[in-house]
C-alpha atoms as a PDB file:
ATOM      1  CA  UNK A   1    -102.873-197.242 128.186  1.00  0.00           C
ATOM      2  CA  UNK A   2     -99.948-195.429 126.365  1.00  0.00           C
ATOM      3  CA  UNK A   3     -96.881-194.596 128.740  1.00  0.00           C
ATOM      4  CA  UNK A   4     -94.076-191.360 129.213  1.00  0.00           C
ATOM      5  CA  UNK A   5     -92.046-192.994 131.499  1.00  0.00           C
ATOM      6  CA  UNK A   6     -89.372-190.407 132.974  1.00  0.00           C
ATOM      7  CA  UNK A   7     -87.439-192.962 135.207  1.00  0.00           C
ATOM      8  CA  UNK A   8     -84.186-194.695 134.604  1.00  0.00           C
ATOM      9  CA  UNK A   9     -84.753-197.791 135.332  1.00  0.00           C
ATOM     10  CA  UNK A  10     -80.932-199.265 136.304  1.00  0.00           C
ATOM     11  CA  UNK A  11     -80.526-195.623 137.880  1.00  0.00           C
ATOM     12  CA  UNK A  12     -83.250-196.441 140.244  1.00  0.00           C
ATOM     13  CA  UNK A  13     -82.311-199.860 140.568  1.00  0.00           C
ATOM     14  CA  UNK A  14     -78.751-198.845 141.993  1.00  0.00           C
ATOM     15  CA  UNK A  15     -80.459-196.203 143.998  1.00  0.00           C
ATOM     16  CA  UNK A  16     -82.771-198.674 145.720  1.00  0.00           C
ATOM     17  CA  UNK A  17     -79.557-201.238 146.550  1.00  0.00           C
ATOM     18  CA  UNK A  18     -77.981-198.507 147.573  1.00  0.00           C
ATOM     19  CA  UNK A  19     -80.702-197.875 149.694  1.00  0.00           C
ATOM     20  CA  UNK A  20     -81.183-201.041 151.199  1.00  0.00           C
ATOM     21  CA  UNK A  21     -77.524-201.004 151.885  1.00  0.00           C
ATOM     22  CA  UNK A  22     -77.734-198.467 154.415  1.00  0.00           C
ATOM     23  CA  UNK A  23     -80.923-199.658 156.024  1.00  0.00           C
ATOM     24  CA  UNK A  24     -79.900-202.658 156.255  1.00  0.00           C
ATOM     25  CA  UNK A  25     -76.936-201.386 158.323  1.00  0.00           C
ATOM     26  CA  UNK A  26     -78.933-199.390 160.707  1.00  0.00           C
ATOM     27  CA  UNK A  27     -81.503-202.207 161.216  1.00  0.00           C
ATOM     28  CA  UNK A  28     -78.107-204.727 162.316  1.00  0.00           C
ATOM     29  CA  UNK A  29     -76.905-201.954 164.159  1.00  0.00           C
ATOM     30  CA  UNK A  30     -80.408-201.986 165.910  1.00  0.00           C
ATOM     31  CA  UNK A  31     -81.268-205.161 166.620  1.00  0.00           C
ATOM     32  CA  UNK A  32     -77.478-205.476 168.455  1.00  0.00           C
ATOM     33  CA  UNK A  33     -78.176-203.179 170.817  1.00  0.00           C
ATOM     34  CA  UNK A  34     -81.643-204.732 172.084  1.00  0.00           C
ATOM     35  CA  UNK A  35     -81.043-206.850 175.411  1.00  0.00           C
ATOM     36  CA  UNK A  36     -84.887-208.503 175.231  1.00  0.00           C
ATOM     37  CA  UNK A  37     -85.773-209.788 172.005  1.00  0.00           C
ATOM     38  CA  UNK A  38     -89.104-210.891 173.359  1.00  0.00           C
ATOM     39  CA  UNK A  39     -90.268-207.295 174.289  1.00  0.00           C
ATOM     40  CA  UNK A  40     -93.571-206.401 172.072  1.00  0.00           C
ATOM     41  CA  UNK A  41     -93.376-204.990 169.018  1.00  0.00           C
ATOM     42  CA  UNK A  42     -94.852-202.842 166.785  1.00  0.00           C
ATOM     43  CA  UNK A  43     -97.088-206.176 164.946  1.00  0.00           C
ATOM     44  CA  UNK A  44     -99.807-207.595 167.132  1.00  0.00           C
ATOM     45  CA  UNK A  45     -98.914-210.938 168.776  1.00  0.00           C
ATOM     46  CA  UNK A  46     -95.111-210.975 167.557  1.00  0.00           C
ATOM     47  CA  UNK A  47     -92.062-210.064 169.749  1.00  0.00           C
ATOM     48  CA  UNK A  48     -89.410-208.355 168.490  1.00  0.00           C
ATOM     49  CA  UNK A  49     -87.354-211.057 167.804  1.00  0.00           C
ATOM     50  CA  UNK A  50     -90.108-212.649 166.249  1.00  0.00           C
ATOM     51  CA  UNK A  51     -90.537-209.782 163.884  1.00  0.00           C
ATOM     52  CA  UNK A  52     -86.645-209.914 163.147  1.00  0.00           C
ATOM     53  CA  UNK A  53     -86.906-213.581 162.252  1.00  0.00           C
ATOM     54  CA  UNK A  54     -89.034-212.864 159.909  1.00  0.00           C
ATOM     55  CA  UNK A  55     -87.015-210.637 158.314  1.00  0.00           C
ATOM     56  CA  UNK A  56     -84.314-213.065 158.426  1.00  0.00           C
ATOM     57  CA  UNK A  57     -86.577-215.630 156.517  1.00  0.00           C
ATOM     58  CA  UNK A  58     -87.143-213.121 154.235  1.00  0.00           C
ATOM     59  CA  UNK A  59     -84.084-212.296 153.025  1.00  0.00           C
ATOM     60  CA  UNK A  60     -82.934-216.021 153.055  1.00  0.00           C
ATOM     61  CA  UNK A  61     -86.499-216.615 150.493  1.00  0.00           C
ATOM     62  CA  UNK A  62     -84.991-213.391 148.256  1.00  0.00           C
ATOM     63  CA  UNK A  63     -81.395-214.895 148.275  1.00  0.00           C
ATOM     64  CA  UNK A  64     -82.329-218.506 147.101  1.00  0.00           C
ATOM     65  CA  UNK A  65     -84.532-216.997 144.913  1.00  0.00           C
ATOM     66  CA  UNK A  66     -81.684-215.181 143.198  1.00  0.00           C
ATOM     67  CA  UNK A  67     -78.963-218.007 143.332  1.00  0.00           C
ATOM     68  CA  UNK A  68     -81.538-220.658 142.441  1.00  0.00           C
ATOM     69  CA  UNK A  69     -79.997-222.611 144.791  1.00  0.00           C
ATOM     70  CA  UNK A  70     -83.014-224.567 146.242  1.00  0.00           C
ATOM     71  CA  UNK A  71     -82.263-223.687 149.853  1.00  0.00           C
ATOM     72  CA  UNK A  72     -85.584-223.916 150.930  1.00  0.00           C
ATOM     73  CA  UNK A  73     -88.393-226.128 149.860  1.00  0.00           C
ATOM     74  CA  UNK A  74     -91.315-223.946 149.225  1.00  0.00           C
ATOM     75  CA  UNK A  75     -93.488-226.912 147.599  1.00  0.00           C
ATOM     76  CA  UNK A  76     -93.109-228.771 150.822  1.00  0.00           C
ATOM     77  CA  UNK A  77     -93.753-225.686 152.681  1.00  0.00           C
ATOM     78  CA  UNK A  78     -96.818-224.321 150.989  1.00  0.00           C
ATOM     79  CA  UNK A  79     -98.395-227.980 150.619  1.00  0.00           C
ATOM     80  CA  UNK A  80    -101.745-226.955 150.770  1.00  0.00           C
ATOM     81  CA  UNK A  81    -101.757-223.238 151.135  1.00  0.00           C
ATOM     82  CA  UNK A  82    -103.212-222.633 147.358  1.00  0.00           C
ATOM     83  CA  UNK A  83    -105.655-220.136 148.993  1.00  0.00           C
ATOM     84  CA  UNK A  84    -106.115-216.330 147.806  1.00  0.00           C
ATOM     85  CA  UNK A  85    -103.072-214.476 147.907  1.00  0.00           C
ATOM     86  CA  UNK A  86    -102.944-212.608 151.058  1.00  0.00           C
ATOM     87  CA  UNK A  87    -104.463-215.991 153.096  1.00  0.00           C
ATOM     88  CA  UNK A  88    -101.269-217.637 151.302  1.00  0.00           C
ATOM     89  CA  UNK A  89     -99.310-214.878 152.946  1.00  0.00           C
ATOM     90  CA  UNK A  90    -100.510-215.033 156.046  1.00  0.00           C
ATOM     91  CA  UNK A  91     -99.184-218.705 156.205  1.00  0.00           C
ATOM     92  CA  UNK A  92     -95.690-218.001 155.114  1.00  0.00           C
ATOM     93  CA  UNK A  93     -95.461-215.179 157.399  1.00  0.00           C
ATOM     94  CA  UNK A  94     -96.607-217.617 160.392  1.00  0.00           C
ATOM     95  CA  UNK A  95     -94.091-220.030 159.143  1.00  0.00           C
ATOM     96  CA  UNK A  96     -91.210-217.630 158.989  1.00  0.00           C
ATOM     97  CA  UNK A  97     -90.940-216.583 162.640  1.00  0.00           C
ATOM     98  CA  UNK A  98     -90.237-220.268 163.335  1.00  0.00           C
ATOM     99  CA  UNK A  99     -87.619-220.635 161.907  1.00  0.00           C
ATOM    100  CA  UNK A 100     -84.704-218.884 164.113  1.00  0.00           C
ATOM    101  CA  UNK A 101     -85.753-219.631 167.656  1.00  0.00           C
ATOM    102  CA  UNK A 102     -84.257-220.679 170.957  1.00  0.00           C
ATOM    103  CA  UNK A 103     -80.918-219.760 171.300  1.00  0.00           C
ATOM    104  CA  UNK A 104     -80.237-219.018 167.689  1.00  0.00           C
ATOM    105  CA  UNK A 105     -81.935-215.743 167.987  1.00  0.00           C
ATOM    106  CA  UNK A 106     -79.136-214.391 170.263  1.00  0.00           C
ATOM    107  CA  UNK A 107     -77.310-214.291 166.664  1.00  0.00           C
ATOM    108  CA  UNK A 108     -80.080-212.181 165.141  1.00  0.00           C
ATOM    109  CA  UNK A 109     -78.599-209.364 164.153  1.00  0.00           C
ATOM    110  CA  UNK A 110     -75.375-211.157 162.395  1.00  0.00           C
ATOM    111  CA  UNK A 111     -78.011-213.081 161.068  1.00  0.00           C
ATOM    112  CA  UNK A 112     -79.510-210.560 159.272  1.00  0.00           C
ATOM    113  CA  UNK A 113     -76.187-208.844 158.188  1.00  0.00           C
ATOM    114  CA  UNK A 114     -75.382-212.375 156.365  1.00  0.00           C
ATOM    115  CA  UNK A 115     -78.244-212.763 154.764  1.00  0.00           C
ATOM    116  CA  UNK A 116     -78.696-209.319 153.210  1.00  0.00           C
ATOM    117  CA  UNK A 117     -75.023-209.221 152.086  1.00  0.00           C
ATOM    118  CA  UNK A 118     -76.089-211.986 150.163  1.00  0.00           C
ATOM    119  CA  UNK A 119     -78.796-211.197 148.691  1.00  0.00           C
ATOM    120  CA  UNK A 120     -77.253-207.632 147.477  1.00  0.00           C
ATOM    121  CA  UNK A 121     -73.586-209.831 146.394  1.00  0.00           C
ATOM    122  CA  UNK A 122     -75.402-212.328 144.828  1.00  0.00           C
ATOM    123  CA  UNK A 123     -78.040-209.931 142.704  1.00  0.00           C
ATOM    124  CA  UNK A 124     -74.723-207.462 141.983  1.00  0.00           C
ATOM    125  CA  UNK A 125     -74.832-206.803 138.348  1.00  0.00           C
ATOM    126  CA  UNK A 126     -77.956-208.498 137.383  1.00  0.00           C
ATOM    127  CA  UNK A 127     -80.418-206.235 135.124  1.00  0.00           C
ATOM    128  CA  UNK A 128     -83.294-205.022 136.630  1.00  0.00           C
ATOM    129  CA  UNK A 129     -86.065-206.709 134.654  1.00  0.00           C
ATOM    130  CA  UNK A 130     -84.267-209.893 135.343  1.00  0.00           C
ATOM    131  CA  UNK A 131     -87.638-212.636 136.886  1.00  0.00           C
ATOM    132  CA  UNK A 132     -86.697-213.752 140.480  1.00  0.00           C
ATOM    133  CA  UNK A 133     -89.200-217.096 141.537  1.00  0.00           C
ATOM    134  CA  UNK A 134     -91.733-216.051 144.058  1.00  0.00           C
ATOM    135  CA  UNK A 135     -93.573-219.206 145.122  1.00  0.00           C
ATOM    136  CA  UNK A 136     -94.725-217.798 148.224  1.00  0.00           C
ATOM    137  CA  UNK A 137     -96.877-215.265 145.483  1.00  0.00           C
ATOM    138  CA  UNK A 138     -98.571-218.238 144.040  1.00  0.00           C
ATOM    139  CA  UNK A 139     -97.133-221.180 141.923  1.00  0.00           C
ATOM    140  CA  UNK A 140     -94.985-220.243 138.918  1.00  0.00           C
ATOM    141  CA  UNK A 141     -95.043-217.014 140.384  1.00  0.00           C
ATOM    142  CA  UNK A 142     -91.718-214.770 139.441  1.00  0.00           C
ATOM    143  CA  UNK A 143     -91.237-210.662 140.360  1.00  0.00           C
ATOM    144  CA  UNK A 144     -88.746-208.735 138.268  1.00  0.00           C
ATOM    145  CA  UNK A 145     -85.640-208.050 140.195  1.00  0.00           C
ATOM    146  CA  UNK A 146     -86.262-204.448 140.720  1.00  0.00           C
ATOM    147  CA  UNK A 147     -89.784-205.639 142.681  1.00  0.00           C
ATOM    148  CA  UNK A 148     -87.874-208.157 144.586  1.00  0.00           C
ATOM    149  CA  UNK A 149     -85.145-205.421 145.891  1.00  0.00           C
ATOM    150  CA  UNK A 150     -87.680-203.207 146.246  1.00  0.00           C
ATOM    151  CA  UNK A 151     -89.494-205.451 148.412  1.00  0.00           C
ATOM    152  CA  UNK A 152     -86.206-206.221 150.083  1.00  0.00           C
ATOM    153  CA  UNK A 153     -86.013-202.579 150.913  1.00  0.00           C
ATOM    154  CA  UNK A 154     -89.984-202.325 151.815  1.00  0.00           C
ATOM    155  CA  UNK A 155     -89.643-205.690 154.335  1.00  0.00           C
ATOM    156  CA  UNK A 156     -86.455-203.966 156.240  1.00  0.00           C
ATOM    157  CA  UNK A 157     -88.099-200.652 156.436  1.00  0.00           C
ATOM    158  CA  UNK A 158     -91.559-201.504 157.681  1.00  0.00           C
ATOM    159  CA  UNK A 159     -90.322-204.375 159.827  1.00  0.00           C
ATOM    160  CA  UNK A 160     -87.394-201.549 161.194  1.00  0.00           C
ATOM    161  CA  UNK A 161     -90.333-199.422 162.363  1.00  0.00           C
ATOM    162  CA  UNK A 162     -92.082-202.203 164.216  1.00  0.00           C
ATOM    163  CA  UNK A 163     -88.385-203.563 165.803  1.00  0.00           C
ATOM    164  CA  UNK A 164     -87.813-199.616 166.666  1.00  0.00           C
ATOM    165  CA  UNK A 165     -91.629-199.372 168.234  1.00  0.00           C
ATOM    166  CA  UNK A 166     -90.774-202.212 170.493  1.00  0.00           C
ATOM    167  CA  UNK A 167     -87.278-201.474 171.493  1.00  0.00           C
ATOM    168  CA  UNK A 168     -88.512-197.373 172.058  1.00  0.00           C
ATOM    169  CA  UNK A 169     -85.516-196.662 169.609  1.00  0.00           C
ATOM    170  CA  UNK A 170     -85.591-193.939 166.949  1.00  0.00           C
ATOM    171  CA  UNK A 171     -86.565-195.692 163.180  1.00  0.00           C
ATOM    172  CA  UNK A 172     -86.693-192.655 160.320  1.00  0.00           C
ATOM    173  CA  UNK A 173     -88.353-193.322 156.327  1.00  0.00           C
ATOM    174  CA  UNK A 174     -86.618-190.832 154.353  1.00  0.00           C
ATOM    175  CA  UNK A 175     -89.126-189.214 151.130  1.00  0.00           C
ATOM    176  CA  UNK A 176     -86.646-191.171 149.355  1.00  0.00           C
ATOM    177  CA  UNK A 177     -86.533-194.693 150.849  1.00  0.00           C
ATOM    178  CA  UNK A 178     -90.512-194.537 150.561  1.00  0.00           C
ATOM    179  CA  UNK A 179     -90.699-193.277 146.923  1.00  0.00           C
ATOM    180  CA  UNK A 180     -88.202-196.176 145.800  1.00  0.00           C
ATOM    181  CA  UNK A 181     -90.389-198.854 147.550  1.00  0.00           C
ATOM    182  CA  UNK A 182     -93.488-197.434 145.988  1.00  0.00           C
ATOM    183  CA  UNK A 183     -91.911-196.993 142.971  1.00  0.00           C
ATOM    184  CA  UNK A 184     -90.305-200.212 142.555  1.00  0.00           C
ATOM    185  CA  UNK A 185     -91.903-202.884 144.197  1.00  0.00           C
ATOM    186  CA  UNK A 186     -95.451-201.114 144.553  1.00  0.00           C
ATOM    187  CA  UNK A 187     -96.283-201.193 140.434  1.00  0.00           C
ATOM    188  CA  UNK A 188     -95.601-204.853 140.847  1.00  0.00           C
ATOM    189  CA  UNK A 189     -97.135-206.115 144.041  1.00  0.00           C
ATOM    190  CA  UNK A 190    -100.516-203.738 143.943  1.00  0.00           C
ATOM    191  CA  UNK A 191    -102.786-205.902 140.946  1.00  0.00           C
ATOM    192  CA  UNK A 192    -100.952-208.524 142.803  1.00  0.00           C
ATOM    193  CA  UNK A 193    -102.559-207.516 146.015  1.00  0.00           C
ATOM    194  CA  UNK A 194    -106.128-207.010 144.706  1.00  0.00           C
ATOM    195  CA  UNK A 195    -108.762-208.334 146.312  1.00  0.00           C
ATOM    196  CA  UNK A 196    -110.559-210.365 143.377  1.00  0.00           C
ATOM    197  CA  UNK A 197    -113.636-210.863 144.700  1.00  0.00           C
ATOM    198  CA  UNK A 198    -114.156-207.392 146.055  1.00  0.00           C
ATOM    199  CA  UNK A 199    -113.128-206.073 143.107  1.00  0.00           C
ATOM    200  CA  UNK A 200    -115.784-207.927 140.931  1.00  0.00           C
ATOM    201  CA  UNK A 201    -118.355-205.400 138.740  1.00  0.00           C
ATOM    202  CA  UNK A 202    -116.236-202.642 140.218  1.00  0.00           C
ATOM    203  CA  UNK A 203    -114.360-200.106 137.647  1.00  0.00           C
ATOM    204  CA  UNK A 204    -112.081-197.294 139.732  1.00  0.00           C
ATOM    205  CA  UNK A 205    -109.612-194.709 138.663  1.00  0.00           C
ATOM    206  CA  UNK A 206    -107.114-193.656 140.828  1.00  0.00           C
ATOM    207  CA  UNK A 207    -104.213-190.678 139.901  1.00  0.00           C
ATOM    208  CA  UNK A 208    -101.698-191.785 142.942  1.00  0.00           C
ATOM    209  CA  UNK A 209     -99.672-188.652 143.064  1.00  0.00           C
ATOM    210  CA  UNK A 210     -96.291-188.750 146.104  1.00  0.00           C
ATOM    211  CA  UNK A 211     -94.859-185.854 146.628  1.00  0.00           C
ATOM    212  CA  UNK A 212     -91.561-185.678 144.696  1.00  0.00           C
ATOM    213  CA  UNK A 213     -92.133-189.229 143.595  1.00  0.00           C
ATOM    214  CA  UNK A 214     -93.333-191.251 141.542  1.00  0.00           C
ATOM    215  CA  UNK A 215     -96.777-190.857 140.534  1.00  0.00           C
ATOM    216  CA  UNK A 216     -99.042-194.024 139.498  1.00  0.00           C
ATOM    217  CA  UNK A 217    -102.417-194.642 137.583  1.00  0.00           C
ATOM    218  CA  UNK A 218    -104.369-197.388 139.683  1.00  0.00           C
ATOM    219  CA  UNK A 219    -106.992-198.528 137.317  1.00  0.00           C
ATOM    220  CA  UNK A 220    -109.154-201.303 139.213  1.00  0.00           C
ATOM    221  CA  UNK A 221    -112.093-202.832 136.622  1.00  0.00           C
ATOM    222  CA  UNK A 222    -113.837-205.889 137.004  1.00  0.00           C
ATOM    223  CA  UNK A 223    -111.635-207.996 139.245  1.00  0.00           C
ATOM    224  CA  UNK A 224    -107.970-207.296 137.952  1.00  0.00           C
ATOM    225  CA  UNK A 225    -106.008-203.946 138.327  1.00  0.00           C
ATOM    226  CA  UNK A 226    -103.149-202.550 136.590  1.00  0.00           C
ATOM    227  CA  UNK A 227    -100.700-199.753 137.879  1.00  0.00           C
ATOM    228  CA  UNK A 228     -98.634-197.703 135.614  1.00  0.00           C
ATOM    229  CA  UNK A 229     -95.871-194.909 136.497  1.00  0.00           C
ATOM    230  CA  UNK A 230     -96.267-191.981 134.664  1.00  0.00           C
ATOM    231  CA  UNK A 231     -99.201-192.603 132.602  1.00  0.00           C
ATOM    232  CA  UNK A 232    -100.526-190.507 129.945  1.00  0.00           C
ATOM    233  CA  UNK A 233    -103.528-187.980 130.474  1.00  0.00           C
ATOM    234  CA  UNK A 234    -106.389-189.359 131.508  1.00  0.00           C
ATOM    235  CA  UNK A 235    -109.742-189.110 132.904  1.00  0.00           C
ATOM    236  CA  UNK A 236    -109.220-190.465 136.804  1.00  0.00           C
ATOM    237  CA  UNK A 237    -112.283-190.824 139.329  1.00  0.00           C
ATOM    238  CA  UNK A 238    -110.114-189.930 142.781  1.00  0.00           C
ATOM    239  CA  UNK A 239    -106.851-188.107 142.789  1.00  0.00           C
ATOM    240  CA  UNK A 240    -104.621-188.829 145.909  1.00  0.00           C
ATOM    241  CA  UNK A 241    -101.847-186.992 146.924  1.00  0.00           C
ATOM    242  CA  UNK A 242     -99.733-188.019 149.691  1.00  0.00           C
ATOM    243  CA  UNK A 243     -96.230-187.447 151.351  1.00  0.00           C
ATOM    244  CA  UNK A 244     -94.508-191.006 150.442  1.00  0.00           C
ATOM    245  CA  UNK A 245     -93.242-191.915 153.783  1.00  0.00           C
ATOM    246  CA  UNK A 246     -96.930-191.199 154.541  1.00  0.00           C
ATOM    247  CA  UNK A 247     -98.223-193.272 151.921  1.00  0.00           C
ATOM    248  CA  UNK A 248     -96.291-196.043 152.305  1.00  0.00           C
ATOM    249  CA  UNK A 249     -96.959-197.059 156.505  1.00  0.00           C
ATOM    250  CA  UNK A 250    -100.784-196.140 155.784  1.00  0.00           C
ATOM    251  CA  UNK A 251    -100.677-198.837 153.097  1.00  0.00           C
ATOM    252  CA  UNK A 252     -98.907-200.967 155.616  1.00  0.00           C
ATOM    253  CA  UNK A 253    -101.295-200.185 158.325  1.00  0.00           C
ATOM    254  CA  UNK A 254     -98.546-198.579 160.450  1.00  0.00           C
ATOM    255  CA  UNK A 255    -100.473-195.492 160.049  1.00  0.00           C
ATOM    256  CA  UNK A 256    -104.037-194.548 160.829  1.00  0.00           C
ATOM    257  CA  UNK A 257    -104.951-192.783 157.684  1.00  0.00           C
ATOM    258  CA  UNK A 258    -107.413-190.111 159.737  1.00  0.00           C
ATOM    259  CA  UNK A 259    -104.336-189.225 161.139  1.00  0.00           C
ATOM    260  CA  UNK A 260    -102.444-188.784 157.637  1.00  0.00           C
ATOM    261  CA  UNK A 261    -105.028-186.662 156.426  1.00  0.00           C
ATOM    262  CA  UNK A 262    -105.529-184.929 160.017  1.00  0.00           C
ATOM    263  CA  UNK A 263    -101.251-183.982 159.827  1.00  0.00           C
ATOM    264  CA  UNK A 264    -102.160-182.790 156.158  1.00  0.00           C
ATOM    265  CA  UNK A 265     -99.902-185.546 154.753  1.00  0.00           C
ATOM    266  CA  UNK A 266    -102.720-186.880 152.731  1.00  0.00           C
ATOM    267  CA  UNK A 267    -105.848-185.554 150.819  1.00  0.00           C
ATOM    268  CA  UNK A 268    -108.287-186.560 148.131  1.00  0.00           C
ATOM    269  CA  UNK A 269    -109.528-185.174 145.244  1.00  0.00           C
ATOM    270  CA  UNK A 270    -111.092-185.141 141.595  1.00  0.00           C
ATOM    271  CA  UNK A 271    -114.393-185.841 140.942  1.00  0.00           C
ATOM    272  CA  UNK A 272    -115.209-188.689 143.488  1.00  0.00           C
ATOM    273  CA  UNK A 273    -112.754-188.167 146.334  1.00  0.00           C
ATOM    274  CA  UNK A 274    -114.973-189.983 148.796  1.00  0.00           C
ATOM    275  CA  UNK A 275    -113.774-193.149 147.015  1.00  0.00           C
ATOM    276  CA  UNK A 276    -110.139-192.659 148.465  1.00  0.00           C
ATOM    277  CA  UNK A 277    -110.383-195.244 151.270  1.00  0.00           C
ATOM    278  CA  UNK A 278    -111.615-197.652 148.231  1.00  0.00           C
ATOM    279  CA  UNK A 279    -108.239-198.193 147.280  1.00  0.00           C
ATOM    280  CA  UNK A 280    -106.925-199.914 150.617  1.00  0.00           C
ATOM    281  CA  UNK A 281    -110.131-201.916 150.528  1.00  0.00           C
ATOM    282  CA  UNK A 282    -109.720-203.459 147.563  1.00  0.00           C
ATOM    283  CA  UNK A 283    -105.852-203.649 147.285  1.00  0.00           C
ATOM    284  CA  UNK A 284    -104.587-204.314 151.183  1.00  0.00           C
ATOM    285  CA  UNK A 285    -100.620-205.145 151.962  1.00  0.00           C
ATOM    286  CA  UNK A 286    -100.119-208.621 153.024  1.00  0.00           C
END
């Protein structure tokens, strides 16, 4: 598949740590103002604090990833987790909100400030093709670094919403947070995401168009998947078009998608729109 790309990719790069900059700075500024960390939140069965612990081991995972420092020990953590990739994430997840409990927790939110400070000091300057290890992915596995900030920025975002949720505080995507995540992390993680064996003997098109962002060709055939920003011409099965912000919690599952399409923030088309809801079936966010 031939490709016009129209991004710049270090542009974008700085845009998304510039990005996660500033939400990282409203999420601290969140999470210090919450008096009862164990209060629901917006994730089934996790507290709030719970759900800001994991964001705390995430950024901690990105940071040693970066430095190559071997501060944590995924071989001993992941001893016998080589299952499919979202039962593999599923484990870390459940691992992660162990690890800042008790009275630790009342330090959440400088937690979190540390942690992302270092992850955006310590990647300063890098280029954004530059592999980052991802064990947790699978073994060997590495993201480039654009994926991994992106994924930075995806983690604080989503996880913000469900912190907000619980804490009844007020958590806003921008168009323009959403269509960097998509854009930078999404290409990478999606064929990542796929659901091999659902995907077996099936061959899908899908023209992913957001709405003053990027736009993707999601070509699923016979068990693997590739996604491609600005792809040339081609024939496509289902066209979806979708606000970003909108896009992005309905792949998350923060958003019903009837009531995407119901708010007009989401619609199929082409040829075989009826296979819209394919997509999430076969290629489903950890």
């Amino acid at each position: 598949m031939s490709v016009v790309s129209t991004s710049d990719p270090r542009a974008e790069h700085e845009r998304t740590r510039a990005a996660l900059e500033a939400a990282l700075g409203r999420l601290v500024e969140m999470v210090g103002g919450i008096d009862d960390l164990e209060a629901p939140s917006g994730v089934p069965v996790w507290s709030v604090g719970d759900v800001g612990a994991h964001l705390a081991a995430v950024y901690l995972a990105y940071d040693s990833a970066v430095t190559d420092d071997g501060g944590v020990d995924w071989d001993g953590l992941l001893t016998g987790r080589e299952e499919s990739f979202g039962e593999r994430i599923a484990a870390v997840n459940a691992l992660s909100v162990g690890l800042i409990a008790g009275e630790e927790r009342k330090r959440l939110g400088a937690i979190l400030a540390e942690r992302g400070a270092a992850f955006l000091r310590n990647s300063a300057g890098l280029a954004p093709d530059t592999p980052v290890p991802a064990p947790w992915y699978g073994p060997g596995r590495t993201v480039p670094l654009a994926a991994a900030t992106g994924l930075m920025l995806s983690e604080t975002l989503v996880h913000g919403l469900d912190i907000a949720r619980g804490a009844r505080r007020p958590w806003p995507i921008t168009a323009a947070e959403a269509s960097l995540v998509i854009g930078q992390a999404m290409v990478t993680m999606m064929p990542l995401a796929l659901d091999a064996e659902k995907a077996k003997g099936v061959r899908i098109a899908f023209d992913l168009d957001l709405k003053g962002g990027p736009r993707l060709a999601v070509v699923v055939e016979d068990g693997a998947a590739t996604v491609t920003r600005d792809a040339a011409p081609r024939a496509y099965d289902c066209r979806i078009v979708a606000a970003p912000a909108t896009f992005l919690l309905v792949s998350f599952g923060r958003t019903p998608i009837w009531k995407a399409i119901a708010r007009g923030r989401m619609r199929a088309g082409g040829r075989r729109p009826w296979l819209a809801p394919r997509l999430s079936e076969l290629i489903s966010a950890p």
